[in-house]
PDB file of N, CA and C in Angstrom:
ATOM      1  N   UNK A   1       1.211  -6.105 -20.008  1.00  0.00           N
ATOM      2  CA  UNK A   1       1.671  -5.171 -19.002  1.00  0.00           C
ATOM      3  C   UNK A   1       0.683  -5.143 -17.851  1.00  0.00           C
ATOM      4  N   UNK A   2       1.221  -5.249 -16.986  1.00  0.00           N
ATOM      5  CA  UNK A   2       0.420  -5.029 -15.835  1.00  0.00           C
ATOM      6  C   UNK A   2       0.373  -3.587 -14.941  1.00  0.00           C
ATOM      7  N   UNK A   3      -0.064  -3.185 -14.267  1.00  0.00           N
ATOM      8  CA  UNK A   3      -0.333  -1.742 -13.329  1.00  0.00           C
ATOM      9  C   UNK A   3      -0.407  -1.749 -11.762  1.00  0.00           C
ATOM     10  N   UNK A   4       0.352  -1.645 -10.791  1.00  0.00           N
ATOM     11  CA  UNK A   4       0.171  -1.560  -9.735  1.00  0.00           C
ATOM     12  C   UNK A   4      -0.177  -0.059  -9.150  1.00  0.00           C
ATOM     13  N   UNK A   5      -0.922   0.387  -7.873  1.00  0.00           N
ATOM     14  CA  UNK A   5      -1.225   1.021  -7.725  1.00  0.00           C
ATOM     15  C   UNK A   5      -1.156   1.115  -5.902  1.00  0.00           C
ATOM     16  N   UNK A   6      -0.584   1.806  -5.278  1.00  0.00           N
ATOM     17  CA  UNK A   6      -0.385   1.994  -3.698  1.00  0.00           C
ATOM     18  C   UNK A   6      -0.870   2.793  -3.132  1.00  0.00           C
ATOM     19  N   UNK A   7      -1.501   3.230  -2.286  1.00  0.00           N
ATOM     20  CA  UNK A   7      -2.486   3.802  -1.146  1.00  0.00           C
ATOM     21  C   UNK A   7      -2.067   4.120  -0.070  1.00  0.00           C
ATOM     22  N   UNK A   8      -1.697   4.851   0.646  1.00  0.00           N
ATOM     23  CA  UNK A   8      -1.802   5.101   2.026  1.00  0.00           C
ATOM     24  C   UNK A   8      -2.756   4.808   2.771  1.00  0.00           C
ATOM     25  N   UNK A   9      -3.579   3.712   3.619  1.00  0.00           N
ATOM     26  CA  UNK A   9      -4.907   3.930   4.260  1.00  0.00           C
ATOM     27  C   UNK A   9      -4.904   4.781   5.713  1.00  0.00           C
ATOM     28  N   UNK A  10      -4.063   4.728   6.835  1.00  0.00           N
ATOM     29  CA  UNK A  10      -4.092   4.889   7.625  1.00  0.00           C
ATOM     30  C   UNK A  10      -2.557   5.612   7.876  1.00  0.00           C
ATOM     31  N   UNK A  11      -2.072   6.993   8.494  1.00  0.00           N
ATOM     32  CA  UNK A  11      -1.031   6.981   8.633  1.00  0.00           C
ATOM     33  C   UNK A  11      -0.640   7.809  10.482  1.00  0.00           C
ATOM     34  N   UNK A  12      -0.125   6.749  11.508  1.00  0.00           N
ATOM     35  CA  UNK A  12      -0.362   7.758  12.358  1.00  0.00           C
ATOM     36  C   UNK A  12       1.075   7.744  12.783  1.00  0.00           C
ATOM     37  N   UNK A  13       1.368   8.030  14.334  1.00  0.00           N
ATOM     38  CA  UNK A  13       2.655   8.101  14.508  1.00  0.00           C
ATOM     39  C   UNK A  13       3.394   7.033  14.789  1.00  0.00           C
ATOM     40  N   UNK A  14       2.733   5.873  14.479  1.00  0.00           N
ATOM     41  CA  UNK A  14       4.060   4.912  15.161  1.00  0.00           C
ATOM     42  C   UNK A  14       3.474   3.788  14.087  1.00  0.00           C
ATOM     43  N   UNK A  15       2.738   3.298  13.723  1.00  0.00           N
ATOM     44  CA  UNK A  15       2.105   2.402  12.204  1.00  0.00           C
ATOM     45  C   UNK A  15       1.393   3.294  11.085  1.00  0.00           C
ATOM     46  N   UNK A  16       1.365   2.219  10.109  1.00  0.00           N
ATOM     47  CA  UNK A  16       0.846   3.266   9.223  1.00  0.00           C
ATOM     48  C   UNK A  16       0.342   1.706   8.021  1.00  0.00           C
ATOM     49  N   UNK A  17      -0.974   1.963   7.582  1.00  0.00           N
ATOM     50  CA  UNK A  17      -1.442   0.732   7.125  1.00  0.00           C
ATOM     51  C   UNK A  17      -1.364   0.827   5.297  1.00  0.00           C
ATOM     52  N   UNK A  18      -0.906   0.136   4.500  1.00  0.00           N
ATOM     53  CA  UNK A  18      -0.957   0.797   3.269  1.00  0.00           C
ATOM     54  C   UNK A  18      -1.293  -0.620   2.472  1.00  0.00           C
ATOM     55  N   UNK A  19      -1.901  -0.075   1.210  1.00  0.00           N
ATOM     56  CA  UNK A  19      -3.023  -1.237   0.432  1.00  0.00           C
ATOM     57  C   UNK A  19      -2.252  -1.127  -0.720  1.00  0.00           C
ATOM     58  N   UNK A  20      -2.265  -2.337  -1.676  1.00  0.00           N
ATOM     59  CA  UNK A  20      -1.847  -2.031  -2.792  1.00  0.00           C
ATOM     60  C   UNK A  20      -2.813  -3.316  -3.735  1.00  0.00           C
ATOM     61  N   UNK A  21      -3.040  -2.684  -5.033  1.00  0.00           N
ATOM     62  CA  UNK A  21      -3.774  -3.486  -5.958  1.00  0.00           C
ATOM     63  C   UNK A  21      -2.772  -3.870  -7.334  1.00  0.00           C
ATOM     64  N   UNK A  22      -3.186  -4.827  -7.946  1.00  0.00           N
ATOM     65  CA  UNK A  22      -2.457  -5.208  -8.959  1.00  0.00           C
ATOM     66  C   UNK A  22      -3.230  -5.313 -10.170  1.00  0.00           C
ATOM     67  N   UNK A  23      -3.068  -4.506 -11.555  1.00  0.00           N
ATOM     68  CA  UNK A  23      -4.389  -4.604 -12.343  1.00  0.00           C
ATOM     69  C   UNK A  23      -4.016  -5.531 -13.920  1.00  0.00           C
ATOM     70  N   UNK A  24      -4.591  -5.615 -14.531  1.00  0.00           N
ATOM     71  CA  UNK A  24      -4.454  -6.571 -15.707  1.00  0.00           C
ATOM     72  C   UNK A  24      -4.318  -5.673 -16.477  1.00  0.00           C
ATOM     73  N   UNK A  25      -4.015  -6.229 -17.840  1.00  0.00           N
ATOM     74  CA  UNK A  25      -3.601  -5.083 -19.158  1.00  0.00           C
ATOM     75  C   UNK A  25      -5.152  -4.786 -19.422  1.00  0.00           C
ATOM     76  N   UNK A  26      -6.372  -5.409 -19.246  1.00  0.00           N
ATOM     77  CA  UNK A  26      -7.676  -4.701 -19.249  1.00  0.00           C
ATOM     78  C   UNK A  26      -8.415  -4.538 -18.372  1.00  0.00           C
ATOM     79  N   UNK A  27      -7.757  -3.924 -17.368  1.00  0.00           N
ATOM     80  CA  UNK A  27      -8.161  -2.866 -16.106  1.00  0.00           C
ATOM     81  C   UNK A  27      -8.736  -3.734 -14.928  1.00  0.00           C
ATOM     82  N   UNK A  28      -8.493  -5.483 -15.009  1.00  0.00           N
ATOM     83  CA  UNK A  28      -9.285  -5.798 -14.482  1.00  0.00           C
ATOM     84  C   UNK A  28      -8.302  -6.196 -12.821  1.00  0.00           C
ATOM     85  N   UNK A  29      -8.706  -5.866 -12.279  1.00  0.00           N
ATOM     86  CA  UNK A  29      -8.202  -6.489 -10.315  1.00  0.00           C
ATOM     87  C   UNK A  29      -7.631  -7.570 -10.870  1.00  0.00           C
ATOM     88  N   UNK A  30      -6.561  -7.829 -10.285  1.00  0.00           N
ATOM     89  CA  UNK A  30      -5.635  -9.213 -10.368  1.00  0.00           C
ATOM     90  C   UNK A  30      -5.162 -10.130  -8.905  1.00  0.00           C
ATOM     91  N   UNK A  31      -4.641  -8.898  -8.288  1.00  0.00           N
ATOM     92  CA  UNK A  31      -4.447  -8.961  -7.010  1.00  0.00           C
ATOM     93  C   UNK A  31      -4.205  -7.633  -5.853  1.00  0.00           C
ATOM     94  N   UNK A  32      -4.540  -8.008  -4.833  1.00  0.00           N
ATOM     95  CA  UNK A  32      -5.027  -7.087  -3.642  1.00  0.00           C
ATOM     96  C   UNK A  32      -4.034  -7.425  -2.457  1.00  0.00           C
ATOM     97  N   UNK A  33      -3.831  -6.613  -1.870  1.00  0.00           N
ATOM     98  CA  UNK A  33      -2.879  -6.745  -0.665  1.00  0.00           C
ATOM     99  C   UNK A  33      -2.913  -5.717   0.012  1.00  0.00           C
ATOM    100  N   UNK A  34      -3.130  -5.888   1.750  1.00  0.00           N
ATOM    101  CA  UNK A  34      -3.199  -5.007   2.899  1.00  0.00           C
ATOM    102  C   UNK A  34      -1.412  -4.935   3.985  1.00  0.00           C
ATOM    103  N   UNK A  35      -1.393  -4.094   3.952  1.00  0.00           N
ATOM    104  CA  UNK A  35      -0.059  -4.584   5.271  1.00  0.00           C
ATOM    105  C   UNK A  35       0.086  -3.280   7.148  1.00  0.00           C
ATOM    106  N   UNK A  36      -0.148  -3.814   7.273  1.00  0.00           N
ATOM    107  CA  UNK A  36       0.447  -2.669   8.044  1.00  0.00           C
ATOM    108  C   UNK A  36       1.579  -2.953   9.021  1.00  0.00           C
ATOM    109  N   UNK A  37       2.334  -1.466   9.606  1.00  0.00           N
ATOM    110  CA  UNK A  37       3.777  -1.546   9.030  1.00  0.00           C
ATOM    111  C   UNK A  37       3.995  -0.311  10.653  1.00  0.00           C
ATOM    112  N   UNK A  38       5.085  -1.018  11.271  1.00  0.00           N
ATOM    113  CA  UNK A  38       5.839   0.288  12.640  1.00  0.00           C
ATOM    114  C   UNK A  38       6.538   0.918  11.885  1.00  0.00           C
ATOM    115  N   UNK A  39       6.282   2.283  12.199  1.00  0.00           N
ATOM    116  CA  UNK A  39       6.979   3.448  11.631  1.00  0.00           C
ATOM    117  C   UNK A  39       8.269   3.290  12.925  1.00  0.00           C
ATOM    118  N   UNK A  40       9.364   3.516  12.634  1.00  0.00           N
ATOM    119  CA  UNK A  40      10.372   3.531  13.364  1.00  0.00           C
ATOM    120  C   UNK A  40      10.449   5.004  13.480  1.00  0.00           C
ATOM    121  N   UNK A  41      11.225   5.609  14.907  1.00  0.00           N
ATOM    122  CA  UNK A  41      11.014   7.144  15.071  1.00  0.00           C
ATOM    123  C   UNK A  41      11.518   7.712  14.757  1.00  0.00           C
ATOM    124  N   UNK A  42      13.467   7.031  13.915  1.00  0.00           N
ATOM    125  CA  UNK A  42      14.477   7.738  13.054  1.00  0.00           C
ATOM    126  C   UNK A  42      14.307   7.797  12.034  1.00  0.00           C
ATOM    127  N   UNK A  43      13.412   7.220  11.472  1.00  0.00           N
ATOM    128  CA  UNK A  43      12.542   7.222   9.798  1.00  0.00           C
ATOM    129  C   UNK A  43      11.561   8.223   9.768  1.00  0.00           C
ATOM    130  N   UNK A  44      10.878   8.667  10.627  1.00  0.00           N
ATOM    131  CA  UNK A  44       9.390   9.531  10.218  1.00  0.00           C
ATOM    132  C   UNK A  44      10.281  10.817  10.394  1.00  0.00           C
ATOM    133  N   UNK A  45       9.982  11.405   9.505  1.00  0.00           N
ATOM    134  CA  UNK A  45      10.371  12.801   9.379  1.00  0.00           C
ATOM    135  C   UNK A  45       9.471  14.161   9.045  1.00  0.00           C
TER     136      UNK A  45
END
């Protein structure tokens, strides 16, 4: 089994940057990933 885990890093009004990690069945980092992302203005609520 594996564990993912997601973050918010940065959230402002028009992007918003979010991290996510991927962990092993013994806790160990597998994989890492950054994205950041346009908040569209009919989506933010």
């Amino acid at each position: 089994m594996v564990t993912a885990e997601g973050r918010v890093v940065y959230a402002g009004k028009k992007t918003a940057v979010i991290e996510a990690s991927l962990f092993t069945e013994n806790g160990e980092l597998a994989a890492k990933g950054k994205g950041t992302f346009y908040l569209r203005p009919d989506t933010v609520g």
